[in-house]
Each structure stands twice: as structure tokens, then as C-alpha cells.
PDB file of N, CA and C in Angstrom:
ATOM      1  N   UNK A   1       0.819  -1.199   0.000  1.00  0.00           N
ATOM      2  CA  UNK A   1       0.000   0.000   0.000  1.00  0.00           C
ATOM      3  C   UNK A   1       0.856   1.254   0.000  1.00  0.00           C
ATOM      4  N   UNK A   2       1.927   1.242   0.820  1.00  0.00           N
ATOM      5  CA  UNK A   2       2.857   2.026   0.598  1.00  0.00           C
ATOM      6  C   UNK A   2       3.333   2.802  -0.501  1.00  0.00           C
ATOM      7  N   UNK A   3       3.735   1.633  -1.311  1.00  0.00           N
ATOM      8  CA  UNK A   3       4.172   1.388  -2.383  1.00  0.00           C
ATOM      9  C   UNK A   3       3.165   2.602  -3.805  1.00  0.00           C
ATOM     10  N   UNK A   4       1.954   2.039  -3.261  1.00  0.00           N
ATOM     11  CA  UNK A   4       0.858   2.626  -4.384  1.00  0.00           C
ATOM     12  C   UNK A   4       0.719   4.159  -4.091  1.00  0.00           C
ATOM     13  N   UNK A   5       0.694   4.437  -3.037  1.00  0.00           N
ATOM     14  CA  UNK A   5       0.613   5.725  -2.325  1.00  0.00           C
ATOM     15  C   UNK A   5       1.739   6.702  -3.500  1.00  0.00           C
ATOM     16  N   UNK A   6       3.065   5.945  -2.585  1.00  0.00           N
ATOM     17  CA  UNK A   6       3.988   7.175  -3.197  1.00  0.00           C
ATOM     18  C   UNK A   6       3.846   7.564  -5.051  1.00  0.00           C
ATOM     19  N   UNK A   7       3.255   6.504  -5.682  1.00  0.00           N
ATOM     20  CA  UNK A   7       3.073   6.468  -7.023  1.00  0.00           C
ATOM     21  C   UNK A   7       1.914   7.352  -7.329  1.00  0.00           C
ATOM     22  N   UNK A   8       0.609   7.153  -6.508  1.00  0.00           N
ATOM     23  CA  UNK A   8      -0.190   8.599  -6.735  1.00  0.00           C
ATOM     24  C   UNK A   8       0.078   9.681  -6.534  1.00  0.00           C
ATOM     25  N   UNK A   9       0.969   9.927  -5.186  1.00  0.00           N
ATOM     26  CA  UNK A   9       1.466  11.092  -4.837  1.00  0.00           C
ATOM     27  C   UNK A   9       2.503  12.300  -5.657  1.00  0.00           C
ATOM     28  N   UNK A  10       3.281  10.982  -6.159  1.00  0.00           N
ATOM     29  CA  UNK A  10       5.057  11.638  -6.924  1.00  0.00           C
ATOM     30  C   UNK A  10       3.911  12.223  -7.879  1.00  0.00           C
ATOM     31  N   UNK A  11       3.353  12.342  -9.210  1.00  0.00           N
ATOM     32  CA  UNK A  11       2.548  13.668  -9.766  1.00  0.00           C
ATOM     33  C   UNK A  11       2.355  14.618  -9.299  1.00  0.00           C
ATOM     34  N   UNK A  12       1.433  14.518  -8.586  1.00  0.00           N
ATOM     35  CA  UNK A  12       1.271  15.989  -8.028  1.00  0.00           C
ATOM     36  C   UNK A  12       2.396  16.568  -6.982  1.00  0.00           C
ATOM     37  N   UNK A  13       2.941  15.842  -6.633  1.00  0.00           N
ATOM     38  CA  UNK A  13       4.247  16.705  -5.997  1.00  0.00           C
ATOM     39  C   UNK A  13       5.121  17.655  -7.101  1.00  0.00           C
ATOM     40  N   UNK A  14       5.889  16.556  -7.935  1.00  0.00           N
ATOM     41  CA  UNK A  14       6.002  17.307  -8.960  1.00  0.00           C
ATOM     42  C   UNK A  14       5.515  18.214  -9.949  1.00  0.00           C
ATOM     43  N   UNK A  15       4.011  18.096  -9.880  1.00  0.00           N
ATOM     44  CA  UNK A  15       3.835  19.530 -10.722  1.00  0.00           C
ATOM     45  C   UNK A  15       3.318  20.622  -9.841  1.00  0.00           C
ATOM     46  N   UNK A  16       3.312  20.576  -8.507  1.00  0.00           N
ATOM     47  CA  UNK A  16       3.018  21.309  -7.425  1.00  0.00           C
ATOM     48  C   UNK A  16       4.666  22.041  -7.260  1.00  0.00           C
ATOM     49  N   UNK A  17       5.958  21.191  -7.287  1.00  0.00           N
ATOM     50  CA  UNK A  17       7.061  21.524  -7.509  1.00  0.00           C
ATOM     51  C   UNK A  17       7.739  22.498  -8.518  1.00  0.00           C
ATOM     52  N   UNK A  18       7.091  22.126  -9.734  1.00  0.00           N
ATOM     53  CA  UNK A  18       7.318  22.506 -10.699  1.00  0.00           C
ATOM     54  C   UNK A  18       6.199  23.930 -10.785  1.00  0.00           C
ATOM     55  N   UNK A  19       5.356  24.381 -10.301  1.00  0.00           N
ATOM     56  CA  UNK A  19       4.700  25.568 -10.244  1.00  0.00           C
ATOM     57  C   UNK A  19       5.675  26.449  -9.237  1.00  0.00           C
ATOM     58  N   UNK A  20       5.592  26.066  -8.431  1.00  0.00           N
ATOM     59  CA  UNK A  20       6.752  26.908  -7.453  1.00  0.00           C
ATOM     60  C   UNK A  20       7.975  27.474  -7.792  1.00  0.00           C
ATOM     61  N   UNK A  21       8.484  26.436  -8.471  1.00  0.00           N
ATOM     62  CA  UNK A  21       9.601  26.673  -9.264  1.00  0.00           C
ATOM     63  C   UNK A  21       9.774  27.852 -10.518  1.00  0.00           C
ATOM     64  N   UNK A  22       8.542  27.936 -10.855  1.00  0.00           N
ATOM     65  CA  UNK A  22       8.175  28.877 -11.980  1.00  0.00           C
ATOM     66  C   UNK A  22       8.036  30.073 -11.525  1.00  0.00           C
ATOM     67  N   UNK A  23       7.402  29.894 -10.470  1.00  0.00           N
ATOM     68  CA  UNK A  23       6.327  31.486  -9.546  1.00  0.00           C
ATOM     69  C   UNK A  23       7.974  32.154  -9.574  1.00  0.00           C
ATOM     70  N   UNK A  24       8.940  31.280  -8.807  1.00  0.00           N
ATOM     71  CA  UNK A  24      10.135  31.889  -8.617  1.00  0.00           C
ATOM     72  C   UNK A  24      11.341  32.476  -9.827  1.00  0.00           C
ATOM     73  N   UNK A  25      10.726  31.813 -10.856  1.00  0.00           N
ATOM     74  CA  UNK A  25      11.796  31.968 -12.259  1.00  0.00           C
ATOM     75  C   UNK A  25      11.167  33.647 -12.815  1.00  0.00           C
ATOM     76  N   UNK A  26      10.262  33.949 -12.517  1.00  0.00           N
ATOM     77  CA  UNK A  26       9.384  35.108 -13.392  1.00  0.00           C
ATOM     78  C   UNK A  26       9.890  36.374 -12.416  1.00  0.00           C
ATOM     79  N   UNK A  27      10.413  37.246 -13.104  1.00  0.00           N
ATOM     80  CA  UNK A  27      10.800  38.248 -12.646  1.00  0.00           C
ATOM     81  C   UNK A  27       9.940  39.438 -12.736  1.00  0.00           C
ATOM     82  N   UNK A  28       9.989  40.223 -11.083  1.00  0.00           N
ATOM     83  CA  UNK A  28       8.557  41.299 -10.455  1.00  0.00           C
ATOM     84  C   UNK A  28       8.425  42.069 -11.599  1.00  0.00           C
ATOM     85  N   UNK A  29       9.234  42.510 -12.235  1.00  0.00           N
ATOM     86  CA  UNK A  29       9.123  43.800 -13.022  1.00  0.00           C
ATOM     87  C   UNK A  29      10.161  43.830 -13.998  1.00  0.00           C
ATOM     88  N   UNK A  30      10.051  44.103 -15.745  1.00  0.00           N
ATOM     89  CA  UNK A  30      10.815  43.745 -16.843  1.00  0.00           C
ATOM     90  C   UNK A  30      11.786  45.491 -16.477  1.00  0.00           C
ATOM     91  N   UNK A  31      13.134  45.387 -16.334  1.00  0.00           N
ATOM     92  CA  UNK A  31      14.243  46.051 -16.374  1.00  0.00           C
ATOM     93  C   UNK A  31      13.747  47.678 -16.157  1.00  0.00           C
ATOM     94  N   UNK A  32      12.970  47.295 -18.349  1.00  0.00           N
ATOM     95  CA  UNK A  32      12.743  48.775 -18.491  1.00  0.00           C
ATOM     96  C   UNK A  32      11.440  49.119 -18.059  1.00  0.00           C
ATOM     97  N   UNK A  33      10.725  48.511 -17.718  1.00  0.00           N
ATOM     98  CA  UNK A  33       9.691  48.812 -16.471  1.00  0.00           C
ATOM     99  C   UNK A  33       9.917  49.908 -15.458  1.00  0.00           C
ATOM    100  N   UNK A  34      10.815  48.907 -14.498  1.00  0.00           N
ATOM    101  CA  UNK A  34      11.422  49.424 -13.033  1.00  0.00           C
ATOM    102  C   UNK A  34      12.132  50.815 -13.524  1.00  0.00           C
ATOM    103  N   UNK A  35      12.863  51.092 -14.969  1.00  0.00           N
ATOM    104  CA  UNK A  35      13.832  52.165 -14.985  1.00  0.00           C
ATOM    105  C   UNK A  35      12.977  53.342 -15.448  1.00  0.00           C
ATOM    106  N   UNK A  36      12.063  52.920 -16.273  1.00  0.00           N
ATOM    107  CA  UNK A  36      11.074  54.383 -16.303  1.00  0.00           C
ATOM    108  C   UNK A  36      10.066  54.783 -15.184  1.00  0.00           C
ATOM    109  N   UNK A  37      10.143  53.849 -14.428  1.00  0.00           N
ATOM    110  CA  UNK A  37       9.041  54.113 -13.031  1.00  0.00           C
ATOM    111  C   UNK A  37       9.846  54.397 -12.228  1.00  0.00           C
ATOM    112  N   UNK A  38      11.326  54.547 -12.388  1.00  0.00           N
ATOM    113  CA  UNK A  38      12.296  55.359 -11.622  1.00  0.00           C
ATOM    114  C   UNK A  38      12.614  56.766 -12.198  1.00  0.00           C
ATOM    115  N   UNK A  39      12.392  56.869 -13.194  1.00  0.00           N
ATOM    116  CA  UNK A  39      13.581  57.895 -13.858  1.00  0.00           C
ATOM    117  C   UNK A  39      12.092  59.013 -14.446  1.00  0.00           C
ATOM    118  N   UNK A  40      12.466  60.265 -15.072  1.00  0.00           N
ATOM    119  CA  UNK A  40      11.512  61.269 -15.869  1.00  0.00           C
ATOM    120  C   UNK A  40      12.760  62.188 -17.114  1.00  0.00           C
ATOM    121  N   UNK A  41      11.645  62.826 -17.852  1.00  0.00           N
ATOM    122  CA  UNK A  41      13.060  63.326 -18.131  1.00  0.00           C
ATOM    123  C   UNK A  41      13.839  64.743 -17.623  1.00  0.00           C
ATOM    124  N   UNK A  42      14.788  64.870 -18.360  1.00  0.00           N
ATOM    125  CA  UNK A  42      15.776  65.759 -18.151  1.00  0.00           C
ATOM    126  C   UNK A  42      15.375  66.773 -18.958  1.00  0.00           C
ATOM    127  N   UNK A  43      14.357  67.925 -18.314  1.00  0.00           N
ATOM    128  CA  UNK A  43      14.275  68.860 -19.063  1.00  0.00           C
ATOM    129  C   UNK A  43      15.084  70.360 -18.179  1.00  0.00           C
ATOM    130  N   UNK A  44      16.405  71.189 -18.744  1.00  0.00           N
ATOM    131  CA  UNK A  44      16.796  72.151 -18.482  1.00  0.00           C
ATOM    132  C   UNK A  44      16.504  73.206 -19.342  1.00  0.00           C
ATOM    133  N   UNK A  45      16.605  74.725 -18.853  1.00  0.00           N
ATOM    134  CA  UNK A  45      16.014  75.905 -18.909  1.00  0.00           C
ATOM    135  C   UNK A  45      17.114  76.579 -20.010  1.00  0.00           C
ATOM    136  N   UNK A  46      16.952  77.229 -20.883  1.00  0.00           N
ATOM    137  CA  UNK A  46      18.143  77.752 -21.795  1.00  0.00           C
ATOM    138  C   UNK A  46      19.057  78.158 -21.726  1.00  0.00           C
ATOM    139  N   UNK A  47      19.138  78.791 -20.254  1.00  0.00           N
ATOM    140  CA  UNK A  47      20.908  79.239 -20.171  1.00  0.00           C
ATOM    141  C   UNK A  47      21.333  78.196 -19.423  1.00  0.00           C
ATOM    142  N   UNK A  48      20.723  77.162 -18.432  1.00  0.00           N
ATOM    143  CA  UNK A  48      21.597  76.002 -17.983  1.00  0.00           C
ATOM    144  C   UNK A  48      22.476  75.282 -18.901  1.00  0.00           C
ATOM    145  N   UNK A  49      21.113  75.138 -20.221  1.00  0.00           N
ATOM    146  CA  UNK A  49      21.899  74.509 -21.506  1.00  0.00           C
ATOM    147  C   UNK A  49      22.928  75.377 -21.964  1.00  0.00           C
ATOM    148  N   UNK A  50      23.062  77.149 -21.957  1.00  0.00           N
ATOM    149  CA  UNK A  50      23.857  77.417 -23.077  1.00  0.00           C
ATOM    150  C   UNK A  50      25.403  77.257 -22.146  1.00  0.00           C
ATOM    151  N   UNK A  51      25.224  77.058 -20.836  1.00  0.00           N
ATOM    152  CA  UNK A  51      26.742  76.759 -20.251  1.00  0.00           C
ATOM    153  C   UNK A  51      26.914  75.224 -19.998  1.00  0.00           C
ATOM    154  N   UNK A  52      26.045  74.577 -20.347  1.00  0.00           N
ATOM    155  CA  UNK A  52      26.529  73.009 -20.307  1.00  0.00           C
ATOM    156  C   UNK A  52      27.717  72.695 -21.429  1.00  0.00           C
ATOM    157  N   UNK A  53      28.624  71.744 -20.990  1.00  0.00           N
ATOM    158  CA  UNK A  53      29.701  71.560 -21.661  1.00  0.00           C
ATOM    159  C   UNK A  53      29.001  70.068 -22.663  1.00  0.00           C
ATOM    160  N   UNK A  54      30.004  70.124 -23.713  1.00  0.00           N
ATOM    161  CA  UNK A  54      29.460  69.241 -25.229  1.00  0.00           C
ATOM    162  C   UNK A  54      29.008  67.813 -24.643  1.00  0.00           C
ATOM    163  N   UNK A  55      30.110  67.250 -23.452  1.00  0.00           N
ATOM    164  CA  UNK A  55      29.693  65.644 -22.972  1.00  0.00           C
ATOM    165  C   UNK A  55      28.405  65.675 -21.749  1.00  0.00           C
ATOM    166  N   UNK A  56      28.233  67.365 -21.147  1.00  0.00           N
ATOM    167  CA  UNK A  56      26.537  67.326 -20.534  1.00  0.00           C
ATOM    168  C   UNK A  56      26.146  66.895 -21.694  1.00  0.00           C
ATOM    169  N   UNK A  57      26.055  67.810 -22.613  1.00  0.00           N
ATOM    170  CA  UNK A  57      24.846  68.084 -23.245  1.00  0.00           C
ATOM    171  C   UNK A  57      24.508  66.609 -24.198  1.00  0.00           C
ATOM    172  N   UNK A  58      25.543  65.483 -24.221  1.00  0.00           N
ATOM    173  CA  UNK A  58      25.248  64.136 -24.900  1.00  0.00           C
ATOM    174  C   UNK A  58      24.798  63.505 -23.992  1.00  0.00           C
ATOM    175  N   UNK A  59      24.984  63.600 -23.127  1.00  0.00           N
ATOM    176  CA  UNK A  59      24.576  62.428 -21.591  1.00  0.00           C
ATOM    177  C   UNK A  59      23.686  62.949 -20.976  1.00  0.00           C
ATOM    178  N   UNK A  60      23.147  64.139 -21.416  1.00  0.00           N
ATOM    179  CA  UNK A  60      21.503  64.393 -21.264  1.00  0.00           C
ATOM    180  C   UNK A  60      20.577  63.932 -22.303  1.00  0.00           C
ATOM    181  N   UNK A  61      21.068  64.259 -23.723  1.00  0.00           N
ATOM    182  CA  UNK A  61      20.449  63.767 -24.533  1.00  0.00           C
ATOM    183  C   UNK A  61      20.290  62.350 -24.926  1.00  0.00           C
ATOM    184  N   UNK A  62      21.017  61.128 -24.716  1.00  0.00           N
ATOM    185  CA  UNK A  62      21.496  59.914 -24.140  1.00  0.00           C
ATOM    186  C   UNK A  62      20.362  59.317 -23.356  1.00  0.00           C
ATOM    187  N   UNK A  63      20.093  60.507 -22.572  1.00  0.00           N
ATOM    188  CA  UNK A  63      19.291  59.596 -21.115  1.00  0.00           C
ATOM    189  C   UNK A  63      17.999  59.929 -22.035  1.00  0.00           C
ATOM    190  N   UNK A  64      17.465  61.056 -22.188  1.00  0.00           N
ATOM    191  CA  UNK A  64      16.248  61.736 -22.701  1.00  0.00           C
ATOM    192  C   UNK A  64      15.684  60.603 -24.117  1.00  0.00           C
ATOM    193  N   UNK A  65      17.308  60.716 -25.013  1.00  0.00           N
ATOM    194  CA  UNK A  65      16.679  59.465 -26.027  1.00  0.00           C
ATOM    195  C   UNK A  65      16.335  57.585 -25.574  1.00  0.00           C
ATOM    196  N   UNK A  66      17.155  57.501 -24.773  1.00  0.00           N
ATOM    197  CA  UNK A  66      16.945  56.190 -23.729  1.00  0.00           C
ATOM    198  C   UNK A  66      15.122  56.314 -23.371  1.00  0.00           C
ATOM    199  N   UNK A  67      15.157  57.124 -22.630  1.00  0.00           N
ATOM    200  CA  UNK A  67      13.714  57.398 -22.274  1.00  0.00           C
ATOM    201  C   UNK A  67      12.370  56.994 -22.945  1.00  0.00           C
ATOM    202  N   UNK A  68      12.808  58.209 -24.293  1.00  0.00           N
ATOM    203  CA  UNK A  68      11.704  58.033 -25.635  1.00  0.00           C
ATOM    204  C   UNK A  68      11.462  56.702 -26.005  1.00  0.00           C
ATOM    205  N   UNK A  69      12.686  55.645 -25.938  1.00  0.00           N
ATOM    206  CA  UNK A  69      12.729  54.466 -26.773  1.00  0.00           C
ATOM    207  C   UNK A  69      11.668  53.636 -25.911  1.00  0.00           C
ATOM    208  N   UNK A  70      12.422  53.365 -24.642  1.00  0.00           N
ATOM    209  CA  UNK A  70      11.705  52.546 -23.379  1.00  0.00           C
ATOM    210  C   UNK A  70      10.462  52.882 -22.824  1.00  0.00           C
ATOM    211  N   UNK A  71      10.365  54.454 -22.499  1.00  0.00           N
ATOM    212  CA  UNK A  71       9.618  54.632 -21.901  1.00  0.00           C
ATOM    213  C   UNK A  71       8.079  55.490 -22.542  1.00  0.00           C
ATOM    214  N   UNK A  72       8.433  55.975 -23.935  1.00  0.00           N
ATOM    215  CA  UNK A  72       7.542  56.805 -24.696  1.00  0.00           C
ATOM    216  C   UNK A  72       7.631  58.439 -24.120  1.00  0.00           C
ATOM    217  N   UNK A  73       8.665  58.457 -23.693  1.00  0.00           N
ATOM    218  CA  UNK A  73       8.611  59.954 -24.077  1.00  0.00           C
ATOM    219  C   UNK A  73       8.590  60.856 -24.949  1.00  0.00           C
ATOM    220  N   UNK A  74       8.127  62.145 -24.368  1.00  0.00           N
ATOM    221  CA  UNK A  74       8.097  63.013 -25.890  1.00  0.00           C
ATOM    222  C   UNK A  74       9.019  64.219 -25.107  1.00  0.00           C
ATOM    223  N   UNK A  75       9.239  64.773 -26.611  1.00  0.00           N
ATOM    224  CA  UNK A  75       9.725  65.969 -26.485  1.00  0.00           C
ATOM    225  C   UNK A  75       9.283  67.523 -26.436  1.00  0.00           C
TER     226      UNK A  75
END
């Protein structure tokens, strides 16, 4: 009887196993999810821009175009 037991049982362990296993493989939130529900953009005022130096002014525009792609920003 033993015997028969563990043979009904081993199924559903394993796919009771195998759900768990999954719940845990699926990740809370996709990357660019989490990074636009962190981030907005980078909008500065015209003279901040006209004294920003050439590598601000790419690594603002960088983040801002990052944004548009992932997150649908506009300009």
C-alpha cells in the first residue's frame, strides 16, 4: 500500500514543484519597467543649456533618447 501511495502522490508533488519553481523563475518587473518608473526626463532651462559643456549636453540627450525608446517619451 505504501508502495501505491507514493506512485499517486510523486505527480502531483512534482507539478506542485514545478509551479513553485516557476512562480520563482518570473521576474517582479521587466528592467525597463522598473527604470522608467524610476527615472523622468531631463528637461533644463536655456541658459543652464547654453553653459553646459558638449559631454553634458550628450549624456543628457542619451538619457532623454533612452527614455523616448523605453519609456515613450516626448519631447
Amino acid at each position: 500500500m505504501g508502495k501505491a501511495l507514493m506512485v499517486g502522490l510523486l505527480p502531483k508533488c512534482l507539478l506542485f514543484g514545478g509551479l513553485l519553481l516557476a512562480g520563482c523563475a518570473t521576474p517582479v518587473s521587466p528592467a525597463r519597467q522598473l527604470w522608467c518608473d524610476h527615472n523622468q526626463p531631463r528637461r533644463a532651462s536655456a541658459a543652464v543649456v547654453a553653459a553646459m559643456t558638449r559631454p553634458e549636453l550628450d549624456e543628457i540627450n542619451a538619457y532623454n533618447g533612452k527614455g523616448a525608446r523605453w519609456c515613450g517619451w516626448k519631447p
